[in-house]
PDB file of N, CA and C in Angstrom:
ATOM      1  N   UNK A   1     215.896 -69.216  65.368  1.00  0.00           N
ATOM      2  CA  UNK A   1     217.214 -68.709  65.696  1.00  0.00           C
ATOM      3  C   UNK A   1     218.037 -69.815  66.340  1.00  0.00           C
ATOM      4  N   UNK A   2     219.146 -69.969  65.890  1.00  0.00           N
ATOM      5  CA  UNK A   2     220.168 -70.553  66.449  1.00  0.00           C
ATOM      6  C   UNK A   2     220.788 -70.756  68.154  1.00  0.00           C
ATOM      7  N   UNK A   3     220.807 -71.480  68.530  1.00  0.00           N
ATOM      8  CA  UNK A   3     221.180 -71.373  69.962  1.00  0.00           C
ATOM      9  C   UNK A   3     223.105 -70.970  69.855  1.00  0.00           C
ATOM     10  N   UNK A   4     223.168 -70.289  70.981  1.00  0.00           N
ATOM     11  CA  UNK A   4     224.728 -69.971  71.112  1.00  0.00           C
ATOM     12  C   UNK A   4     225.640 -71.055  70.794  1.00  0.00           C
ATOM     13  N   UNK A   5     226.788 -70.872  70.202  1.00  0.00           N
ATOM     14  CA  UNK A   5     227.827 -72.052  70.656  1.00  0.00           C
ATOM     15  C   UNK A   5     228.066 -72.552  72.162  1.00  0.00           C
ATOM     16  N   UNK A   6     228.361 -73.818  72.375  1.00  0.00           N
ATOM     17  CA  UNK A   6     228.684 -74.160  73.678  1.00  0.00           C
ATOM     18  C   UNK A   6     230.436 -73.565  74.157  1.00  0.00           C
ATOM     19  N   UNK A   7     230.927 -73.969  72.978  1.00  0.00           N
ATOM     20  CA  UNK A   7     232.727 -73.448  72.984  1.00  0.00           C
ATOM     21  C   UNK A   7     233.095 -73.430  71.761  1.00  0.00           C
ATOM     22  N   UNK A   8     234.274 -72.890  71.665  1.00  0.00           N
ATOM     23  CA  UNK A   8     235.064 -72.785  70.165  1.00  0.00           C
ATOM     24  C   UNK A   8     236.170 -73.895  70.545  1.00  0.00           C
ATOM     25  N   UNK A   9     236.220 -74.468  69.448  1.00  0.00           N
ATOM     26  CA  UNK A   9     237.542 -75.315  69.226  1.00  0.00           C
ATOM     27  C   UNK A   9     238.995 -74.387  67.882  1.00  0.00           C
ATOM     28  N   UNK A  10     239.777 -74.260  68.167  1.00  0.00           N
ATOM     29  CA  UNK A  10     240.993 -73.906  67.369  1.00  0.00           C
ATOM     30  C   UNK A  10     241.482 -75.432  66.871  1.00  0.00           C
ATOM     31  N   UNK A  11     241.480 -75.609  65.630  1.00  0.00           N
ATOM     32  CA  UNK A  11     242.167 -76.695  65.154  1.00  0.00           C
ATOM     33  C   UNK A  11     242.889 -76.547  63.915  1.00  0.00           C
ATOM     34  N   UNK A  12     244.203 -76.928  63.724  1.00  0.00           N
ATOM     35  CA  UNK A  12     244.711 -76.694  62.035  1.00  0.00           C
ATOM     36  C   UNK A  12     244.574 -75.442  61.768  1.00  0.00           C
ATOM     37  N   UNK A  13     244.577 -74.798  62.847  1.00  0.00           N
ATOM     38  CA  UNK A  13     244.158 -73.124  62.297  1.00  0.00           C
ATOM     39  C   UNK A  13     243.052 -72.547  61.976  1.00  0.00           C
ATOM     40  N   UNK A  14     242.360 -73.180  62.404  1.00  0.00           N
ATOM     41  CA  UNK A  14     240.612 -73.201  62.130  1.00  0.00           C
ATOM     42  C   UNK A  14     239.850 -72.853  63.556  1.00  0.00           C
ATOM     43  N   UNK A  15     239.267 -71.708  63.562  1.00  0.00           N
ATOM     44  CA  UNK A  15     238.450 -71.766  64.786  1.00  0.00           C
ATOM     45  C   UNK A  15     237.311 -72.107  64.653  1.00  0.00           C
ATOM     46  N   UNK A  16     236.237 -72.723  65.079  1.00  0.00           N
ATOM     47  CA  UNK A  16     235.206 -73.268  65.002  1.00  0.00           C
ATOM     48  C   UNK A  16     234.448 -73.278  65.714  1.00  0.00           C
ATOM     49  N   UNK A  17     233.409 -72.376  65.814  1.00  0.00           N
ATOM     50  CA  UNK A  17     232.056 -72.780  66.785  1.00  0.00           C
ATOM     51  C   UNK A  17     231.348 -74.391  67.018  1.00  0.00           C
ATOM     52  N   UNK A  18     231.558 -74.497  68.324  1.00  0.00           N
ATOM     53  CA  UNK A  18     230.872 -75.730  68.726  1.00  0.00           C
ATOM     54  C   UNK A  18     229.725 -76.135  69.409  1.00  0.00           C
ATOM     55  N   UNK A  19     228.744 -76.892  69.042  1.00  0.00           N
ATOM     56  CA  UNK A  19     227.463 -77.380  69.436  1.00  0.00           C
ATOM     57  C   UNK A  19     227.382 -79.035  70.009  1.00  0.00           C
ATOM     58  N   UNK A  20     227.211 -79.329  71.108  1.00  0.00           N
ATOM     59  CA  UNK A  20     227.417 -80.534  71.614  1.00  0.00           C
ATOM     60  C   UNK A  20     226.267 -81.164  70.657  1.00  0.00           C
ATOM     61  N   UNK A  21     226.533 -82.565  70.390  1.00  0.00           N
ATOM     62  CA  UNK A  21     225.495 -83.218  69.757  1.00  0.00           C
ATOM     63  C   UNK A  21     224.767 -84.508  70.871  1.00  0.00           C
ATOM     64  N   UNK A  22     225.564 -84.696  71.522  1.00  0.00           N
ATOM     65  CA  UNK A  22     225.314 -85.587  72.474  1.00  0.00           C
ATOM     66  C   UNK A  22     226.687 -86.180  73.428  1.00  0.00           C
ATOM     67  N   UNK A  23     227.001 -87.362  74.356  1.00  0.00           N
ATOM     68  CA  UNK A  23     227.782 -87.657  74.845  1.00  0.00           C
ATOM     69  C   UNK A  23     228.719 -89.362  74.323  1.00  0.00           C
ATOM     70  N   UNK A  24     229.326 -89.355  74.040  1.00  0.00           N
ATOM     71  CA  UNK A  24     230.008 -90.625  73.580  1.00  0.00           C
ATOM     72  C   UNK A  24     230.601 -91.545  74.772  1.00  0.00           C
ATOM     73  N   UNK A  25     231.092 -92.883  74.854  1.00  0.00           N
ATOM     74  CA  UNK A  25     231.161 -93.924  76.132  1.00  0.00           C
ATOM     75  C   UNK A  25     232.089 -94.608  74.456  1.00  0.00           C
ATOM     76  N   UNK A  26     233.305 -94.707  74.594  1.00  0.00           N
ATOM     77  CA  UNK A  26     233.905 -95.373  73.802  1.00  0.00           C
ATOM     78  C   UNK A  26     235.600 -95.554  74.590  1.00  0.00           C
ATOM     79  N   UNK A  27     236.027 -96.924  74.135  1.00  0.00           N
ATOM     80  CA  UNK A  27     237.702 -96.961  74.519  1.00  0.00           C
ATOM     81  C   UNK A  27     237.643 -97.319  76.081  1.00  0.00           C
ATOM     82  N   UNK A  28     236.818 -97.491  77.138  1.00  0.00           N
ATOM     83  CA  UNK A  28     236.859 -97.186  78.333  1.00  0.00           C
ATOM     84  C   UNK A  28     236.479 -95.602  79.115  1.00  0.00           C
ATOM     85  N   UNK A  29     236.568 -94.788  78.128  1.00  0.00           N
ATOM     86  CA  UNK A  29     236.240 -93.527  78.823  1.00  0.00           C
ATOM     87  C   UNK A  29     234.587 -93.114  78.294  1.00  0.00           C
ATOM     88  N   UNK A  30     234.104 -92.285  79.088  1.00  0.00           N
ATOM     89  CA  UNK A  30     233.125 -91.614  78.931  1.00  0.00           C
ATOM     90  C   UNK A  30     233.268 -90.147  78.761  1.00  0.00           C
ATOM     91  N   UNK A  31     233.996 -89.455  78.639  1.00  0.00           N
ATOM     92  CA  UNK A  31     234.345 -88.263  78.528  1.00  0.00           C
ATOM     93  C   UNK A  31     234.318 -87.548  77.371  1.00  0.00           C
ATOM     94  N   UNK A  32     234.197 -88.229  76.478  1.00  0.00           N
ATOM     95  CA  UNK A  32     233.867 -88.193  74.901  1.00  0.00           C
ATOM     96  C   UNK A  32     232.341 -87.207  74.549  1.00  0.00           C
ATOM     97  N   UNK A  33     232.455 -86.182  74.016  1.00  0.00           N
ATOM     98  CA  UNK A  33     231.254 -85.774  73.462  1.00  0.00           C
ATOM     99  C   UNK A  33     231.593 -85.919  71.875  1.00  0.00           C
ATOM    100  N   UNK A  34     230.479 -86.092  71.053  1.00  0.00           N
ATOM    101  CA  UNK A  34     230.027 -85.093  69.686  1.00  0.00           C
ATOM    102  C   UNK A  34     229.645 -84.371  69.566  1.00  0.00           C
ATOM    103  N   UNK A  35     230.244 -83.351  68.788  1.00  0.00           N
ATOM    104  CA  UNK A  35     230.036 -82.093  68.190  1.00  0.00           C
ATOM    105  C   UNK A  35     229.955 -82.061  66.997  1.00  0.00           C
ATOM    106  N   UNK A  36     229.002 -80.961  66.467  1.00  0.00           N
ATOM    107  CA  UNK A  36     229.417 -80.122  65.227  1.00  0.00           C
ATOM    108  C   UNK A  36     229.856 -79.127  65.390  1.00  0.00           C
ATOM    109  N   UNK A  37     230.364 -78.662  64.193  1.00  0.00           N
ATOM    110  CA  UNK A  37     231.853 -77.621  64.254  1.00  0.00           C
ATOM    111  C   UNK A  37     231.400 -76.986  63.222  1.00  0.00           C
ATOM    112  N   UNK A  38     231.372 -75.505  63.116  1.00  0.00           N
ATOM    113  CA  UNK A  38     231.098 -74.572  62.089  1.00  0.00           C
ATOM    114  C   UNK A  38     232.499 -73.257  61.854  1.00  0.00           C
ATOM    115  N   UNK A  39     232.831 -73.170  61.167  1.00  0.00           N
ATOM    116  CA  UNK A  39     233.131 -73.961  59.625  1.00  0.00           C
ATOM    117  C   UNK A  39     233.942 -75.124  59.953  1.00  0.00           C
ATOM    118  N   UNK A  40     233.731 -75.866  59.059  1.00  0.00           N
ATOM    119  CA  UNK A  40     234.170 -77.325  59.096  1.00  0.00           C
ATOM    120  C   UNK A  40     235.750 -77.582  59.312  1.00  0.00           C
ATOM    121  N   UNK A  41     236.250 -78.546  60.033  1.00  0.00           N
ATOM    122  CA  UNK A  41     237.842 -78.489  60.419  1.00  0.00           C
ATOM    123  C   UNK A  41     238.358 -79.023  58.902  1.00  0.00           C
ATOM    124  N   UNK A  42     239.335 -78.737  58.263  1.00  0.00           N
ATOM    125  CA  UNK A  42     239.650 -79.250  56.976  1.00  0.00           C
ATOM    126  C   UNK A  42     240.614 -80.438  57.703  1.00  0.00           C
ATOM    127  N   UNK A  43     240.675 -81.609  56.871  1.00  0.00           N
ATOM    128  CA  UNK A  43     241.338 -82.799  56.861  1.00  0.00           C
ATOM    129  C   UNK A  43     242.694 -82.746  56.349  1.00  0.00           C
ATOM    130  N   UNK A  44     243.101 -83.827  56.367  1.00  0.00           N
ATOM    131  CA  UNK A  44     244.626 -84.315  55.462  1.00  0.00           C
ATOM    132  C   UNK A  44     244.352 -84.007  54.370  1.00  0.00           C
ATOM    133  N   UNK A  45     245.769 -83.731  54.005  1.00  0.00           N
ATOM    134  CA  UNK A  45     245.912 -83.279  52.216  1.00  0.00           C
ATOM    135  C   UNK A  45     245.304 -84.318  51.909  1.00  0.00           C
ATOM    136  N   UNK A  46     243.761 -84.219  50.557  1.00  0.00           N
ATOM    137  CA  UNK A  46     243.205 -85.043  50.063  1.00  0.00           C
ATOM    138  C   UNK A  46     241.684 -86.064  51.027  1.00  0.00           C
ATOM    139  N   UNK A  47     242.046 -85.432  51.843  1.00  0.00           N
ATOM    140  CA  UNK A  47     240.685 -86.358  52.444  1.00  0.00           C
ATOM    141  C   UNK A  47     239.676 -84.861  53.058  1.00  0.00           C
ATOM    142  N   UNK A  48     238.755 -85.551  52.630  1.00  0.00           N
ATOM    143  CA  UNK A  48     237.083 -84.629  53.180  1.00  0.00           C
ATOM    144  C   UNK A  48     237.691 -83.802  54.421  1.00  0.00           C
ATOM    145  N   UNK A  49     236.565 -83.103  54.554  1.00  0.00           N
ATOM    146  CA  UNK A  49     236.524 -81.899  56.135  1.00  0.00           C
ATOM    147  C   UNK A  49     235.420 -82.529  56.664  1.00  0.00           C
ATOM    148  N   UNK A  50     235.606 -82.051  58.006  1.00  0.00           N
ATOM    149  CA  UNK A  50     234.623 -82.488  59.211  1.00  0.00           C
ATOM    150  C   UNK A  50     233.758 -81.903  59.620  1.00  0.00           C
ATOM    151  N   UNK A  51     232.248 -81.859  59.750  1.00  0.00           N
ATOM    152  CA  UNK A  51     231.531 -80.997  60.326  1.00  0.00           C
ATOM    153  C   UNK A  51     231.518 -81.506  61.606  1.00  0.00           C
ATOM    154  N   UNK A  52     231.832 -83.026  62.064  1.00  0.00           N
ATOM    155  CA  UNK A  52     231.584 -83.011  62.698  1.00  0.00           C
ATOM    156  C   UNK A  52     232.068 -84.176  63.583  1.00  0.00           C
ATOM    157  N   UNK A  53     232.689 -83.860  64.617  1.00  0.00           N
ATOM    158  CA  UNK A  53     234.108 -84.624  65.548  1.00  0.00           C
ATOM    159  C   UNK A  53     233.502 -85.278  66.687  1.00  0.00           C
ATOM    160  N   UNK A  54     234.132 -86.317  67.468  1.00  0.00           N
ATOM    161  CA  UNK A  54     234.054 -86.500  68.074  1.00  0.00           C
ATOM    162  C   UNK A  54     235.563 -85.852  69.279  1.00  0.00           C
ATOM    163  N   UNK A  55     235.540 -84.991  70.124  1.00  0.00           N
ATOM    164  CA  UNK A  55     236.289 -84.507  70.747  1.00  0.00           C
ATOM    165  C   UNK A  55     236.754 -85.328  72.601  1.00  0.00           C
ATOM    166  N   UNK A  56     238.016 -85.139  72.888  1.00  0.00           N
ATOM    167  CA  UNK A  56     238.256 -85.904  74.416  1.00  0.00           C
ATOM    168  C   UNK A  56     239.006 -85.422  74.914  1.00  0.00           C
ATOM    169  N   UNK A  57     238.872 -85.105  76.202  1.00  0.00           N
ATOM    170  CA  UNK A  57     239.776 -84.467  76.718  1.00  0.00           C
ATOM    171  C   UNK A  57     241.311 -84.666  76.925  1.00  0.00           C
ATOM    172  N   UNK A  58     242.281 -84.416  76.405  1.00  0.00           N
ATOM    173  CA  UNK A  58     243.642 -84.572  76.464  1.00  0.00           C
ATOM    174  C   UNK A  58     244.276 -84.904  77.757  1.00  0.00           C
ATOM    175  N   UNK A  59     243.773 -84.212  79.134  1.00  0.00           N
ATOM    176  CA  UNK A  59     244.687 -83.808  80.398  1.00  0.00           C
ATOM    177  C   UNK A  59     244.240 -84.761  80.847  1.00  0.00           C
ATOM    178  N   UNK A  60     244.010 -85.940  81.874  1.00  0.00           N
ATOM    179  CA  UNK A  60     243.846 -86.345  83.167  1.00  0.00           C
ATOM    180  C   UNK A  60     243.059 -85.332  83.898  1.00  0.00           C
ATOM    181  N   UNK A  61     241.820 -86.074  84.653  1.00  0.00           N
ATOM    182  CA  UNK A  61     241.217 -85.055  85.065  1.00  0.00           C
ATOM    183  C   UNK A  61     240.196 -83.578  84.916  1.00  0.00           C
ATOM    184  N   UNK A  62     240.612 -83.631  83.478  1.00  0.00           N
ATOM    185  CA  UNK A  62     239.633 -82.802  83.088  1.00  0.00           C
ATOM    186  C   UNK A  62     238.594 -83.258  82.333  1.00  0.00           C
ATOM    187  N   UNK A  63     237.236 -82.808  82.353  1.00  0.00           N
ATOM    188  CA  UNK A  63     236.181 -82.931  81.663  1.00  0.00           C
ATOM    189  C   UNK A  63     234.851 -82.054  81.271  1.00  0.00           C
ATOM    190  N   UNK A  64     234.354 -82.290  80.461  1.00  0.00           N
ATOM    191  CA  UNK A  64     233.109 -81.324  79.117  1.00  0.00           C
ATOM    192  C   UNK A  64     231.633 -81.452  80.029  1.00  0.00           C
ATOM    193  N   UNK A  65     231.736 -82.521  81.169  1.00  0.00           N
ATOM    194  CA  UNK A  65     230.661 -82.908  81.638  1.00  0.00           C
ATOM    195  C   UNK A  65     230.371 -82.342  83.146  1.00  0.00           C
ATOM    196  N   UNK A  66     230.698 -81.256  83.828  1.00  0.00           N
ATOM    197  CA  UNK A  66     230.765 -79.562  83.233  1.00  0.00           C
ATOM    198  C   UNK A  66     232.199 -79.689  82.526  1.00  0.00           C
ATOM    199  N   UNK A  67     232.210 -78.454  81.760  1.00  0.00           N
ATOM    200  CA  UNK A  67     233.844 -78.160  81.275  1.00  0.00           C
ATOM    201  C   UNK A  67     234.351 -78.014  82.695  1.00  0.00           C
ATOM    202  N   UNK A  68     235.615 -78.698  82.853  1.00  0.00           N
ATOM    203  CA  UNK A  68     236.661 -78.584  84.270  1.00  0.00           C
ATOM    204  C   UNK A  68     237.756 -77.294  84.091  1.00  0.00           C
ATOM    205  N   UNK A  69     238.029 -76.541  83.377  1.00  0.00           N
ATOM    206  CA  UNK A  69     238.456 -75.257  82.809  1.00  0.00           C
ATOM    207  C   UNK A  69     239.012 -74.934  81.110  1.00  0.00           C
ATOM    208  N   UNK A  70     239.366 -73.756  81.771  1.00  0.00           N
ATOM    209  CA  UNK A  70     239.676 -73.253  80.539  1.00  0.00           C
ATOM    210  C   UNK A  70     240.630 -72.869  80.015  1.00  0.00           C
ATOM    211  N   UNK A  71     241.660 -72.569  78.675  1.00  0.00           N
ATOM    212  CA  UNK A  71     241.632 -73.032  77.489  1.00  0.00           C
ATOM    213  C   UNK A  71     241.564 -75.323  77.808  1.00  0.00           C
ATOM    214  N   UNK A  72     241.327 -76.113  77.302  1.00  0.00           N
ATOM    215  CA  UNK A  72     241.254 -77.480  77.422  1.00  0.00           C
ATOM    216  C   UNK A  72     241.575 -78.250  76.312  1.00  0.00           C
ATOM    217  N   UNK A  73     242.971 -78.634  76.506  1.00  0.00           N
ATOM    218  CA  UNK A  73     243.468 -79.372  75.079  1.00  0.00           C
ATOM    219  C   UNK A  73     242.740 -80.560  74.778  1.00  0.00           C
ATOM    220  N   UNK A  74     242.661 -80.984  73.687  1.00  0.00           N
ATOM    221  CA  UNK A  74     241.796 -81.757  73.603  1.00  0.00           C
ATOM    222  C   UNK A  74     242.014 -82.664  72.082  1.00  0.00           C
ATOM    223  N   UNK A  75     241.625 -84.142  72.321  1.00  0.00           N
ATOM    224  CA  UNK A  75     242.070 -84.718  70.425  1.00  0.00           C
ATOM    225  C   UNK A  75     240.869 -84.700  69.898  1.00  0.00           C
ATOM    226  N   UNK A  76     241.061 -84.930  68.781  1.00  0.00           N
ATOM    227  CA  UNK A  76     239.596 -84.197  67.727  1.00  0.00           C
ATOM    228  C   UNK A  76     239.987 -85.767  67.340  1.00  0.00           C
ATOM    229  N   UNK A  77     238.758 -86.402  66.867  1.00  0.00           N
ATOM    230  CA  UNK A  77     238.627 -87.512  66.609  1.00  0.00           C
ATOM    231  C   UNK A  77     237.379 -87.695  65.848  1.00  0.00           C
ATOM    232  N   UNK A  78     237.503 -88.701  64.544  1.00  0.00           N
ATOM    233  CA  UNK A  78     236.467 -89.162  63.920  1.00  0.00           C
ATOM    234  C   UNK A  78     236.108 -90.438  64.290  1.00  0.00           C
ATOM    235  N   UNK A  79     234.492 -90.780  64.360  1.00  0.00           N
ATOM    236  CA  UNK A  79     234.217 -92.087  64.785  1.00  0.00           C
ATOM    237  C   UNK A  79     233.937 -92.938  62.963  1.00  0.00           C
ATOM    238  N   UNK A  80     234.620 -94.327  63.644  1.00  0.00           N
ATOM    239  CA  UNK A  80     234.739 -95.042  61.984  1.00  0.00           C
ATOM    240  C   UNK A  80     233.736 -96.095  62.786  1.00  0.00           C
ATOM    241  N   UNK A  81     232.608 -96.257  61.843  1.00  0.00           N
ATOM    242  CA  UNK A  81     232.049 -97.840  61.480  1.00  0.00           C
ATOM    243  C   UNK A  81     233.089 -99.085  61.289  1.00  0.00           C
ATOM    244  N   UNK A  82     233.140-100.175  62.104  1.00  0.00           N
ATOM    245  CA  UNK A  82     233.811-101.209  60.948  1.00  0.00           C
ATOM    246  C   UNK A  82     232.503-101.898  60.994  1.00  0.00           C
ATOM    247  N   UNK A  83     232.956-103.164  60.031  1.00  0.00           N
ATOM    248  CA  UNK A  83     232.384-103.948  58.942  1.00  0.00           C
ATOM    249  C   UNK A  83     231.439-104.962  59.879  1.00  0.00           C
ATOM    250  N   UNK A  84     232.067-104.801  61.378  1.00  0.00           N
ATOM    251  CA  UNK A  84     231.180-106.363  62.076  1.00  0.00           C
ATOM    252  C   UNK A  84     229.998-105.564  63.483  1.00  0.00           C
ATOM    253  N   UNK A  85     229.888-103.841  62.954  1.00  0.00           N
ATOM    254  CA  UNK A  85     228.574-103.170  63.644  1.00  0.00           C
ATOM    255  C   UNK A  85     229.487-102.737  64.998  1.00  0.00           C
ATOM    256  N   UNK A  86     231.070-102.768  65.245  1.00  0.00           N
ATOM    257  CA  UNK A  86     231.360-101.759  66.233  1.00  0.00           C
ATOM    258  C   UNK A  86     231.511-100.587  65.755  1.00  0.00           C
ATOM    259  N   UNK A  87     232.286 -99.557  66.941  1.00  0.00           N
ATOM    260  CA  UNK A  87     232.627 -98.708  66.413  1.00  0.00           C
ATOM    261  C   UNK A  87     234.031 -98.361  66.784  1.00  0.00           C
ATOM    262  N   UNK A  88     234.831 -97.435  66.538  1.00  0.00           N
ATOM    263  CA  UNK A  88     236.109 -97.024  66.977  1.00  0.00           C
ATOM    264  C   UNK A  88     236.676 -95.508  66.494  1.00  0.00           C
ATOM    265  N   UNK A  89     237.569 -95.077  67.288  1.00  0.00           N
ATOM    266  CA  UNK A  89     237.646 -93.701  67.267  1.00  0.00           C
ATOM    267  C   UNK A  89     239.535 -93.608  66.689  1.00  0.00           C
ATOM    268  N   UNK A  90     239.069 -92.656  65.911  1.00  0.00           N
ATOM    269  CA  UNK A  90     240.607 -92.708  64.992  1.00  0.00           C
ATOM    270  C   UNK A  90     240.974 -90.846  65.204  1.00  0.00           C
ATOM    271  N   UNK A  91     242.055 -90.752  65.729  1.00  0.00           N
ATOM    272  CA  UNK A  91     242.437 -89.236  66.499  1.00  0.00           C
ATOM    273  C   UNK A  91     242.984 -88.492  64.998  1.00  0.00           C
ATOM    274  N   UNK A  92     242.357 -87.600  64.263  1.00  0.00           N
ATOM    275  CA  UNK A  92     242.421 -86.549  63.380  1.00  0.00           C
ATOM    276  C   UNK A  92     243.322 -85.970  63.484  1.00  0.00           C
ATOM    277  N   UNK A  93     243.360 -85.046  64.910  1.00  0.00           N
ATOM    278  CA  UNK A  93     244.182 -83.907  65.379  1.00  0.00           C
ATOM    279  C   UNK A  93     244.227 -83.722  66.722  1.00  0.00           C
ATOM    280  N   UNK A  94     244.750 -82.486  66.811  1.00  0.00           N
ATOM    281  CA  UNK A  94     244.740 -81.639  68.615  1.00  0.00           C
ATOM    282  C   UNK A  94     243.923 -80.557  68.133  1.00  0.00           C
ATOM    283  N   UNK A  95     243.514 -80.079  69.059  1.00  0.00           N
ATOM    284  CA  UNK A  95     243.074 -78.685  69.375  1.00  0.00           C
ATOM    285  C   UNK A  95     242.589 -78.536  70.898  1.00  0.00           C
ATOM    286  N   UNK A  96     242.184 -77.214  70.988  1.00  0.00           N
ATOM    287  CA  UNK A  96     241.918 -76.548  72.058  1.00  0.00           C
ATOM    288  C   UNK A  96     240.705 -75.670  72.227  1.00  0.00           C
ATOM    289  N   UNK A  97     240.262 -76.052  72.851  1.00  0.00           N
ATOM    290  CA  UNK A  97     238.449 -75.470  72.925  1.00  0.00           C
ATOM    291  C   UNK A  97     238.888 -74.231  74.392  1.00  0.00           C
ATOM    292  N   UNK A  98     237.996 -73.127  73.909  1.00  0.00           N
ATOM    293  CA  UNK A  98     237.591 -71.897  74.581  1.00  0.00           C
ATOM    294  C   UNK A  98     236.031 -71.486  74.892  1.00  0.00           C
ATOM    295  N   UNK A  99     236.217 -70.837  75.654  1.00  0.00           N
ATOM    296  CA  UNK A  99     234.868 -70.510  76.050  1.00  0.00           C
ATOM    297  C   UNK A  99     234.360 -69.284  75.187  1.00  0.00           C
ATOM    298  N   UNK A 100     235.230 -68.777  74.762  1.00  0.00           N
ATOM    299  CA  UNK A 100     234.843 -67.508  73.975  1.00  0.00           C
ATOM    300  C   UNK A 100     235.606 -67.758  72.497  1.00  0.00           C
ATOM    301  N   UNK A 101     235.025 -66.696  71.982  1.00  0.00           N
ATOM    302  CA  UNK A 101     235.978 -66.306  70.534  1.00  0.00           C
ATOM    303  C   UNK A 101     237.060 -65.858  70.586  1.00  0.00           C
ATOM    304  N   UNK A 102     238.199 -66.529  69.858  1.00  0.00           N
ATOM    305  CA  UNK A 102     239.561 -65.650  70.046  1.00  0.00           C
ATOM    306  C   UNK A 102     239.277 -64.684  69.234  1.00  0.00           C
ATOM    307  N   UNK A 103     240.282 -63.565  69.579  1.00  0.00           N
ATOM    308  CA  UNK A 103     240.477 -62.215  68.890  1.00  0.00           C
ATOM    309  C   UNK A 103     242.018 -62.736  67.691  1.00  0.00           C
ATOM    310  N   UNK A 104     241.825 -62.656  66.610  1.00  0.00           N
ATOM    311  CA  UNK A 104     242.992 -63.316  65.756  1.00  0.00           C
ATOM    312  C   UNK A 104     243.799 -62.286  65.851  1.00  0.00           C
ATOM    313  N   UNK A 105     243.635 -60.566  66.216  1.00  0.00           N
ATOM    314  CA  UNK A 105     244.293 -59.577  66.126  1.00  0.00           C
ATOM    315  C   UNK A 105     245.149 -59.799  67.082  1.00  0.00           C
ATOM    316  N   UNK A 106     244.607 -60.551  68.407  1.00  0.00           N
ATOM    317  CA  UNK A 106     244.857 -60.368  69.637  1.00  0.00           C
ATOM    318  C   UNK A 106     246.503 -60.996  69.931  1.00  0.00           C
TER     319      UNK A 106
END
């Protein structure tokens, strides 16, 4: 059996259950986790979907390492390989992670 989601992310209109994958240290910040995201965030017209983001906290001050509250804007970010073995983080989108499921009725 599956362990619970940690939080939902809303992105592009997409809500998404989230599972920390570990913690990221990139750009100067440490605040960075990976996640996977179920169902997958869809991309730009023409490019792949994401299972799986690297997310950061948007605000000053807030952070995933406990979550510092709640709703928490946040940029959704893919990590790119380059060619000479670094790495670097290229910002996808926004969204906003919850502790619960939104109600879409709601």
């Amino acid at each position: 059996m599956e362990s619970p989601p940690d939080f939902f992310l809303l992105c592009n209109g997409i809500q998404s259950a989230c599972r920390m994958v570990g913690r990221v240290s990139a750009i100067g910040r440490d605040d960075l986790v990976r996640t996977r995201v179920a169902p997958a965030i869809p991309g730009p017209i023409g490019s792949a979907t994401f299972e799986e983001v690297v997310l950061a906290p948007r605000n000053a001050g807030q952070t995933l390492f406990p979550a510092s509250g709640w709703p928490m804007a946040v940029y959704v970010c893919q990590l790119q390989h380059t060619g000479n073995g670094t790495s670097q983080l290229q910002v996808i989108a926004w969204g906003e992670l919850t502790q619960a499921r939104e109600d879409p009725g709601a």
